[in-house]
Each structure stands twice: as C-alpha cells, then as structure tokens.
Protein backbone atom coordinates (compact mmCIF):
# COMPACT_ATOMS: atom_id res chain seq x y z
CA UNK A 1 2.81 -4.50 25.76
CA UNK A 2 4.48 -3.18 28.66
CA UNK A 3 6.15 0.26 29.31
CA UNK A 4 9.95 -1.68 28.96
CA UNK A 5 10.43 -1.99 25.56
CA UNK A 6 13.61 -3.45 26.22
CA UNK A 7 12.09 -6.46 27.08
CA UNK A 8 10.67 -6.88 23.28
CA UNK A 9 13.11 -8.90 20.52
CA UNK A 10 12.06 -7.53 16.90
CA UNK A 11 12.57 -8.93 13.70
CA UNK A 12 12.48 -5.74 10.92
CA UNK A 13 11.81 -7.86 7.95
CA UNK A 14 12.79 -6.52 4.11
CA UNK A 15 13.89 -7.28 1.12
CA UNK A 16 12.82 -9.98 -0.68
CA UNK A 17 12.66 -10.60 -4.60
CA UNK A 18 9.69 -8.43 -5.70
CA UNK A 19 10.50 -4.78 -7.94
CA UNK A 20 10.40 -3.33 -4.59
CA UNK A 21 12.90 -4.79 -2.82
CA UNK A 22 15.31 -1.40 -2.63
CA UNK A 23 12.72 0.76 -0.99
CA UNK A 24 12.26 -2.41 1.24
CA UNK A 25 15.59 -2.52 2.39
CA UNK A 26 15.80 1.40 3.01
CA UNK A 27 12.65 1.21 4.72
CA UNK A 28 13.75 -1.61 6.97
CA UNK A 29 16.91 0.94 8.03
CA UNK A 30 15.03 3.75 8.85
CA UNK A 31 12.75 1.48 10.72
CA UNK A 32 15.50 -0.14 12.86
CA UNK A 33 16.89 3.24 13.76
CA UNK A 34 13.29 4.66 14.84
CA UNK A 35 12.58 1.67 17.12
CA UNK A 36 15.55 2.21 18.59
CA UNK A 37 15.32 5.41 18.97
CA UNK A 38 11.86 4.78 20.79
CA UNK A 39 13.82 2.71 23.20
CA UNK A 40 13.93 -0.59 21.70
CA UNK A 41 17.77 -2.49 22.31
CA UNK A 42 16.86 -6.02 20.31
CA UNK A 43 16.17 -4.92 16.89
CA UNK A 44 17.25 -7.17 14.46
CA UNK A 45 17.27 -6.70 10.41
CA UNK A 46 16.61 -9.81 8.12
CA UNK A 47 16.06 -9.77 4.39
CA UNK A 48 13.89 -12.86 3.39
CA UNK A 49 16.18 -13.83 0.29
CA UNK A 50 19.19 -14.19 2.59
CA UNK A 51 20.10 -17.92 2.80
CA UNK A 52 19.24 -19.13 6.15
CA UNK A 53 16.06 -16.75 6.82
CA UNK A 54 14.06 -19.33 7.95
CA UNK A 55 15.81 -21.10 10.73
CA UNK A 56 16.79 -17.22 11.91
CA UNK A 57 12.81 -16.26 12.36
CA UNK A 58 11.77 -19.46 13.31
CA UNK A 59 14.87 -19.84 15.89
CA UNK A 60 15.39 -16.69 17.23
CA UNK A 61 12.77 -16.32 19.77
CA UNK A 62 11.80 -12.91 18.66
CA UNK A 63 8.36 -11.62 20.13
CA UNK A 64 7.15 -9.51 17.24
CA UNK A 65 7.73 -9.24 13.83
CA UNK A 66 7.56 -5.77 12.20
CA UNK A 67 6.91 -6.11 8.26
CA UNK A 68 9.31 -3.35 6.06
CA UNK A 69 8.36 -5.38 2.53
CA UNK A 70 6.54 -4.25 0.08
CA UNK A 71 4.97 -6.09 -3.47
CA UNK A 72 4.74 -9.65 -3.78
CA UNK A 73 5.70 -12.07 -0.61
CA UNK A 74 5.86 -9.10 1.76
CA UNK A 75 2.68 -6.99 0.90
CA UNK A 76 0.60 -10.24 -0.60
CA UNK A 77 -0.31 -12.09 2.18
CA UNK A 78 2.73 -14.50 1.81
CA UNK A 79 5.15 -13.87 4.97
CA UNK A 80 2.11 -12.62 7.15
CA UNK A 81 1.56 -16.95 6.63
CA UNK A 82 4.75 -17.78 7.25
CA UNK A 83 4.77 -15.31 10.63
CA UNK A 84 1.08 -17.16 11.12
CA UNK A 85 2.47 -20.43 11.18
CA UNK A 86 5.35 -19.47 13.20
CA UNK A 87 2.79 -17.70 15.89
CA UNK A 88 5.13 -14.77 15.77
CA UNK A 89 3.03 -11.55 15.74
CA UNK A 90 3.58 -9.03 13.07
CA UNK A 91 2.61 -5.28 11.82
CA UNK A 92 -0.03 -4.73 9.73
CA UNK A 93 -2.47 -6.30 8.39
CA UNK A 94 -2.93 -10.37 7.97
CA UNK A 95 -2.90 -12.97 5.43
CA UNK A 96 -6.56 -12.61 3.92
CA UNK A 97 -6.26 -8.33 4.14
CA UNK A 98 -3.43 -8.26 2.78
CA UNK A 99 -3.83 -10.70 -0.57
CA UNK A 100 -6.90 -8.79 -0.73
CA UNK A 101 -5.92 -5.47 -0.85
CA UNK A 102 -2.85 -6.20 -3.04
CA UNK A 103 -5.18 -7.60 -5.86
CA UNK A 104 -6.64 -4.57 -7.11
CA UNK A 105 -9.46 -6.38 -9.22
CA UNK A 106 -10.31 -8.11 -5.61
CA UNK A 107 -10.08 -5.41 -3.99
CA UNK A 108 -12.59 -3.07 -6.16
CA UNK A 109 -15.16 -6.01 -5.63
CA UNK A 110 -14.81 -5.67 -1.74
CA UNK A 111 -15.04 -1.79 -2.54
CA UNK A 112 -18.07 -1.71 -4.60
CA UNK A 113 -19.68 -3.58 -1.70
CA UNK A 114 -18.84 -1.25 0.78
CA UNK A 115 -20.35 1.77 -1.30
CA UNK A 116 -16.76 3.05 -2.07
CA UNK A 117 -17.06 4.91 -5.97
CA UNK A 118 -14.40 3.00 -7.77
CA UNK A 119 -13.68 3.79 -11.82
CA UNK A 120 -15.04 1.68 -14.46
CA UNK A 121 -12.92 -1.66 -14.81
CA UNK A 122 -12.30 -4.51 -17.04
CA UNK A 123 -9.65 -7.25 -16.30
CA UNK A 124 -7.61 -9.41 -18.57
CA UNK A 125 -7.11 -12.63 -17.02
CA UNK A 126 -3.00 -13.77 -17.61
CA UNK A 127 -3.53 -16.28 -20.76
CA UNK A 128 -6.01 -14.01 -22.38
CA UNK A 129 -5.65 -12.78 -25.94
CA UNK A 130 -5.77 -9.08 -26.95
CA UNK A 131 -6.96 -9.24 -30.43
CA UNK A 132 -8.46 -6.15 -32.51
CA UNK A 133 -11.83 -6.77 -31.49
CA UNK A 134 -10.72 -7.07 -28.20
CA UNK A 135 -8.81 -3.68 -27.92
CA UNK A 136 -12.20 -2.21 -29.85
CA UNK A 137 -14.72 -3.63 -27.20
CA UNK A 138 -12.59 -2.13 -24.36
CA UNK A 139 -12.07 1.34 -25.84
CA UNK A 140 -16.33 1.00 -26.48
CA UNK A 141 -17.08 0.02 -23.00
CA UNK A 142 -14.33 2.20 -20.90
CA UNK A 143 -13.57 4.97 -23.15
CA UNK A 144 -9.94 7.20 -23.15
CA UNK A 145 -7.41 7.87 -22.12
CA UNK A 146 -6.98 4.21 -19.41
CA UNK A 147 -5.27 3.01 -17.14
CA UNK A 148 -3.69 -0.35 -17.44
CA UNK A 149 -1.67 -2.08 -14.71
CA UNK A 150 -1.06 -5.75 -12.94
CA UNK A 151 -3.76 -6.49 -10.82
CA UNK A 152 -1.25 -8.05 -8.53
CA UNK A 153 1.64 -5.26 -8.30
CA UNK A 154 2.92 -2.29 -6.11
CA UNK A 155 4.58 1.12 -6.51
CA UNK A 156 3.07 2.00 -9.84
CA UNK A 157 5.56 -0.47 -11.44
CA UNK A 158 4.46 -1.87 -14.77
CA UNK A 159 1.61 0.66 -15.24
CA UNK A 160 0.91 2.46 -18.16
CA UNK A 161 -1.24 5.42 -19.20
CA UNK A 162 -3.21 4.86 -22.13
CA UNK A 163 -4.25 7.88 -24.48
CA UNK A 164 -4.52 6.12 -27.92
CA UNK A 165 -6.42 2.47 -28.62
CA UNK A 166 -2.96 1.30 -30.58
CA UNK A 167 -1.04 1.76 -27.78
CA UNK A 168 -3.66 -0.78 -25.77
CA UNK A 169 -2.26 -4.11 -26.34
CA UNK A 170 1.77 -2.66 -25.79
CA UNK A 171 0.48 -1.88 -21.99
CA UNK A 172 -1.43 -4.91 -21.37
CA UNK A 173 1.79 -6.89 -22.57
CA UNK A 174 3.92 -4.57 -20.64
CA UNK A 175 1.73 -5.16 -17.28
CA UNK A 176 1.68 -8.81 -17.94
CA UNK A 177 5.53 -8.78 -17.67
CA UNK A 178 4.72 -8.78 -13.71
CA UNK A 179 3.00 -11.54 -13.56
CA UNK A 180 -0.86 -12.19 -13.48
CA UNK A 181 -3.97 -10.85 -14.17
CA UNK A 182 -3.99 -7.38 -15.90
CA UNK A 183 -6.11 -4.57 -14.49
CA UNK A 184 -7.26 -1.78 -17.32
CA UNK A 185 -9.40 1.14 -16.07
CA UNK A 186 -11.39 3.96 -17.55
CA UNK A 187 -9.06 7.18 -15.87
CA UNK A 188 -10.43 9.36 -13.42
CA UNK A 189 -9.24 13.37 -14.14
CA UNK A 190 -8.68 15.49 -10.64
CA UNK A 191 -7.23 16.19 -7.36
CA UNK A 192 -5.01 13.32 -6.03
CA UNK A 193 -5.08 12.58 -2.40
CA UNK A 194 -3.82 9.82 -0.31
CA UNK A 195 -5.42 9.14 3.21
CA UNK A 196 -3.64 7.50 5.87
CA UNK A 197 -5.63 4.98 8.87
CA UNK A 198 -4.11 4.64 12.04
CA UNK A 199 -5.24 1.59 14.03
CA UNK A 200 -7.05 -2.13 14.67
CA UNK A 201 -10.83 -2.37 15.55
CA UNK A 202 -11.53 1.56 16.33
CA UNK A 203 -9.27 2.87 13.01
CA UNK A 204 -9.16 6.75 12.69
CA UNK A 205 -7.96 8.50 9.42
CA UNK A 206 -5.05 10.88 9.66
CA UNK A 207 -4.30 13.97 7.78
CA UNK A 208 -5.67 14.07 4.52
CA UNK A 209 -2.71 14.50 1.92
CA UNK A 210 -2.79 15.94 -1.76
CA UNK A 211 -0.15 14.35 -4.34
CA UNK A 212 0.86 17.45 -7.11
CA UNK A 213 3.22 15.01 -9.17
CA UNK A 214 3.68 17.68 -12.72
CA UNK A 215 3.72 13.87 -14.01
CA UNK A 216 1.02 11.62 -16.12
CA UNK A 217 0.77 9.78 -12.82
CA UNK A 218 2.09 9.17 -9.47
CA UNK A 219 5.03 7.35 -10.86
CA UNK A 220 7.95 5.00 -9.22
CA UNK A 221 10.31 8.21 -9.96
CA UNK A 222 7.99 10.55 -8.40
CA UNK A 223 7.35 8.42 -5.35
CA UNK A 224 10.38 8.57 -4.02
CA UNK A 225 12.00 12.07 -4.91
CA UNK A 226 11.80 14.06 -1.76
CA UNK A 227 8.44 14.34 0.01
CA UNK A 228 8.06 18.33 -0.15
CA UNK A 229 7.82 18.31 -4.25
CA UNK A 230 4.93 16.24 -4.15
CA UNK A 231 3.21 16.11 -0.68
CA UNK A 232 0.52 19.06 0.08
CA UNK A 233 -0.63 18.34 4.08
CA UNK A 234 -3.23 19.18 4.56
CA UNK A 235 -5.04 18.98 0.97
CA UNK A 236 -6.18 22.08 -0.62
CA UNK A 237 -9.91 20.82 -0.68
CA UNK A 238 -13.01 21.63 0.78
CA UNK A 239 -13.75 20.71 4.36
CA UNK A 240 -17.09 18.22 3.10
CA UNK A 241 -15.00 16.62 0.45
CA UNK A 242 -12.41 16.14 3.04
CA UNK A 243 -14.12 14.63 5.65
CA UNK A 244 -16.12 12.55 2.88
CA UNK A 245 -12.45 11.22 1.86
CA UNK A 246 -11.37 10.06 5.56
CA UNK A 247 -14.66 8.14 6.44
CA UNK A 248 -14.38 6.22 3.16
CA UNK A 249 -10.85 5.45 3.68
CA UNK A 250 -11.45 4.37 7.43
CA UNK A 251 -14.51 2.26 5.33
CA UNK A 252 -12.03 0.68 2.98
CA UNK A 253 -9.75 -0.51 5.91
CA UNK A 254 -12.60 -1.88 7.73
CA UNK A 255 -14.23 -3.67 4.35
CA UNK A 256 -10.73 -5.00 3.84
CA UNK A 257 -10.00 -6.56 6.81
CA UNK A 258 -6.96 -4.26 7.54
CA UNK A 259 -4.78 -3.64 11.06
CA UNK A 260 -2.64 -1.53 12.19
CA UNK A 261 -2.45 0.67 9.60
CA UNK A 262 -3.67 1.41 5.78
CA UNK A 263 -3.25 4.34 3.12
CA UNK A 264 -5.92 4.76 0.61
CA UNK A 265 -5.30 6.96 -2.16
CA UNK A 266 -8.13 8.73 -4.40
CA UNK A 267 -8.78 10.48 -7.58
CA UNK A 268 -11.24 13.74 -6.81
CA UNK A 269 -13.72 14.27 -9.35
CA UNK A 270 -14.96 17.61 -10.13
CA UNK A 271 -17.73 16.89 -8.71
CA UNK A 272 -15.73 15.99 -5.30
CA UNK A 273 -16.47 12.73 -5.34
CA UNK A 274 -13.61 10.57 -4.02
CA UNK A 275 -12.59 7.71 -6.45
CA UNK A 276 -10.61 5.33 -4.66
CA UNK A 277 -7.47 4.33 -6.42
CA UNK A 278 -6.17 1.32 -4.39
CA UNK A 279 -5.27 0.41 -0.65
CA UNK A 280 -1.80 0.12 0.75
CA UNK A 281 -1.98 -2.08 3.38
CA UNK A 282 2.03 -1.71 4.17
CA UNK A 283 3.12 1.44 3.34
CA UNK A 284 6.35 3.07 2.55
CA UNK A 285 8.51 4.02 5.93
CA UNK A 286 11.14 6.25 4.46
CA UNK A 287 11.52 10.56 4.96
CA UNK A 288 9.82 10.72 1.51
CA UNK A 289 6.76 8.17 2.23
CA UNK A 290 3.21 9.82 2.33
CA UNK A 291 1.62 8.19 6.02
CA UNK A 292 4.97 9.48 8.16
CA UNK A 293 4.48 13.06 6.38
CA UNK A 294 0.91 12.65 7.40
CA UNK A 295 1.91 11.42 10.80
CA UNK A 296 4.36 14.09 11.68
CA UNK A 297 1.67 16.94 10.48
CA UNK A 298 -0.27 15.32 13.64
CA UNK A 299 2.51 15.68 15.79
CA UNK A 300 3.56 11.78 15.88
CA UNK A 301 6.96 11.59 15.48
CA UNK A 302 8.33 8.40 13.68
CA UNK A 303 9.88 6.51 16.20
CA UNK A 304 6.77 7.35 18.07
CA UNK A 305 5.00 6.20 15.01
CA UNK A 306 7.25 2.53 14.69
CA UNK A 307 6.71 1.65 18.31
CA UNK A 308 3.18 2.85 17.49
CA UNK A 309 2.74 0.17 15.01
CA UNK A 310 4.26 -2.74 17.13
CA UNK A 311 2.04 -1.82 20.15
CA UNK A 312 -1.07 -2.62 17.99
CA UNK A 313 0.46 -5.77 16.39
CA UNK A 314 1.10 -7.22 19.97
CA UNK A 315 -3.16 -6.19 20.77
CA UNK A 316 -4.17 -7.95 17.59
CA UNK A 317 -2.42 -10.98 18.74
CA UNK A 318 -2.66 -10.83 21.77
C-alpha cells in the first residue's frame, strides 16, 4: 500500500438480510467517515440487498473491499467468495476462516485441537427430534443451567439461557428459528472477557477487556447500549490469567485461519482458566463495539484503526 491513500477506491460493504443487518449498516457509516478521516477520498457505501450490487462491485474498479457485515452472507464465508471470485481484496478474514469461525460447533472442534478449554457441548442437528428422553439424556450428560443457541448465528440472537429441563425443548425450537444446527452447552459461571487480535501472519492480542453486563448474558440489548456500562479496559484480573487469555486468543486466530483481525471472548473460571466462548472474526465497528474500545485504550485511534485494517487486507493479497 502506498503512503497516498487517495490513490485507493473502497467499497464499505453492509447490510444484507441476516438479524444483523442494522448494526451492519451503522457500522458501515462510521467506517466510511473513519477512512476518510484517515485520508481516504473514494469511499464508497454498498448494501448487498440493494438491487444492482453485483454489477456495482464487480464494475466499479474498486481496489479493496472493506467488509462492515455481520451474521450470515457477510460474517459466513459467503461475500469473502464472491470478493474471491471477483479478485477484489477484502478485510478480514477469508472464506474457509470465516465459515469456520461462524459455526460454533466447527469451531470448538478446531479449538479442542489447538488445546483451547472449551465447555461441554452437545449439538442438535436441524431435523432432529427433542423428545423426553432426549431432553433427559442432555440434562444427564451436560448438567444446569445451559446454554442453547444456533450453531450458525451472531450477536447473541436466538440464544437462550437454560435453568430448568422443561424449558429445554422451547430454546432448542427457539434457536432453530435461525436456521440450522442447534448448539446447547453446559454454562460456564465467571468473569467475562473479550480479547481483541490485531494482524495477519505475526497476530498480537490487544487489551484484554472485561464485559460486567448486570444481565443473564451478554445480550443483543446489552451489546449495543453505550460501551462505558459494560466495557472494563483493562480487565480486573490477575496479570497470569491475563496473559494466559491473550496467547490463547492469538492461538484461536491462528487455529482458525483468521486475518486481519479477530475478537475472542471467554468465560473465567474460578479457577482462572479461560473458557473460550466463540470467535468473531468481523467484529462490531461502532463507538459502543468492544475491539475499537480496546484499540483506543492502546492509543490507536479509529480511523487509524480502519486504514489499519485495509493496509493488512492489501498484504494478504498482495
């Protein structure tokens, strides 16, 4: 990348037709106005579900592509092919990372591999029945209160807490309403973090954040109310427990497959063990998201941040 970023045409990409597609869009804004407050004149804004979308990326001779989507067919693997086809580089991690990461049961297997402590598990595939003995054999083998979510979701949407084996079946139906295979998990009680990673093939974890939500969990409300209710930087934790947090989330980027950037976010036991949650692998880019609060604790400012991000997009492509 040279030093003119003039010379650059960028396509801020957003919206979409996933449960995410408002943050997407208010993501994308505050995007455009950082890059061009980093210097960038060509910044363009396109929401995928616009009629015409196509012939505009494919057409308009842009150089990079920088990815504001989140949940399915912007976080899933399914525009970074598109972008692939189209030989148009793009933020963030690519096609295989990001399906990966985005299907939590996937992505616990590529976890347990890389020695990352993940929660007990058990997934419902879409067609599956949840009968009696079903809801029984679960409750046996995982225990209560659970966790049940899509495997194939983002933002907390569709997840339920579950303190009370009745109440079993309701969630899985309720996740299943998204689409896919159902995730339910034995919950982890503790300290919730998040853990930002800056960077391609020498990633380095930023400030280590703690989440205080007063909620069951960290919800779709609580996500984006303003960032100083919720966001502790840095976390209140001991200095082993928080180094132990940023190599494993650094590890979970690298098992992954991830670029450019990644959030991780963990459960701390008692104990202090770190029980990853899930990976973001594009994560929110609004004043209230959790990697620019942890960015700006470090001094990096977002429009440094945003031209940060398409500098590293051009290397992997290069």
């Amino acid at each position: 990348m040279t030093n003119d970023v003039t010379a650059y045409k960028v396509a801020v990409l957003a919206g979409g037709w996933s449960d995410e597609r408002d943050i997407s869009l208010a993501s994308a804004k505050e995007v455009k106005s950082a890059l061009e407050e980093a210097g960038f004149t060509q910044v363009d804004l396109l929401d995928i579900a616009e009629d015409g979308f196509a012939d505009t990326i494919a057409h308009g001779r842009y150089d990079v592509a920088f990815v504001a989507m989140h949940g399915k067919y912007g976080e899933d693997g399914c525009i970074q092919g598109m972008l692939e086809v189209l030989h148009i580089p793009y933020t963030f991690s690519g096609v295989l990372a990001s399906s990966l990461a985005m299907e939590k049961g996937m992505a616990k297997a590529v976890y347990r591999r890389a020695n990352i402590p993940v929660s007990p598990d058990v997934v419902v595939e879409q067609n599956d029945p949840m009968a009696a003995e079903d809801v029984a054999r679960i409750v046996d083998q995982l225990g209560l209160p659970l966790f049940v979510k899509p495997a194939c979701n983002g933002s907390s949407y569709g997840v339920s807490k579950v303190a009370d084996a009745g109440e079993l079946a309701i969630a899985v139906e309720k996740a299943r309403s998204a689409g896919g295979r159902v995730l339910i998990e034995a919950a982890v009680e503790g300290t919730e973090i998040t853990v930002p990673v800056l960077g391609n093939d020498d990633p380095r974890a930023l400030t280590v954040i703690e989440v205080v939500t007063g909620a069951d969990f960290y919800d779709e409300i609580v996500k984006y109310e303003p960032s100083e209710l919720h966001h502790v930087i840095p976390a209140r934790i001991d200095p082993k427990t928080y180094a132990l947090a940023q190599e494993l989330a650094v590890r979970a980027h690298v098992a992954l497959g991830c670029r450019g950037c990644s959030r991780s976010d963990f459960i701390l036991r008692a104990d202090g063990t770190p029980v990853i949650l899930e990976t973001n692998t594009i994560p929110g880019m609004t004043a209230a998201s959790l990697l620019p609060d942890s960015a700006r604790h470090e001094g990096i400012s977002f429009p440094s941040l945003c031209r940060t991000f398409v500098e590293l997009a051009l290397e992997a492509h290069a």
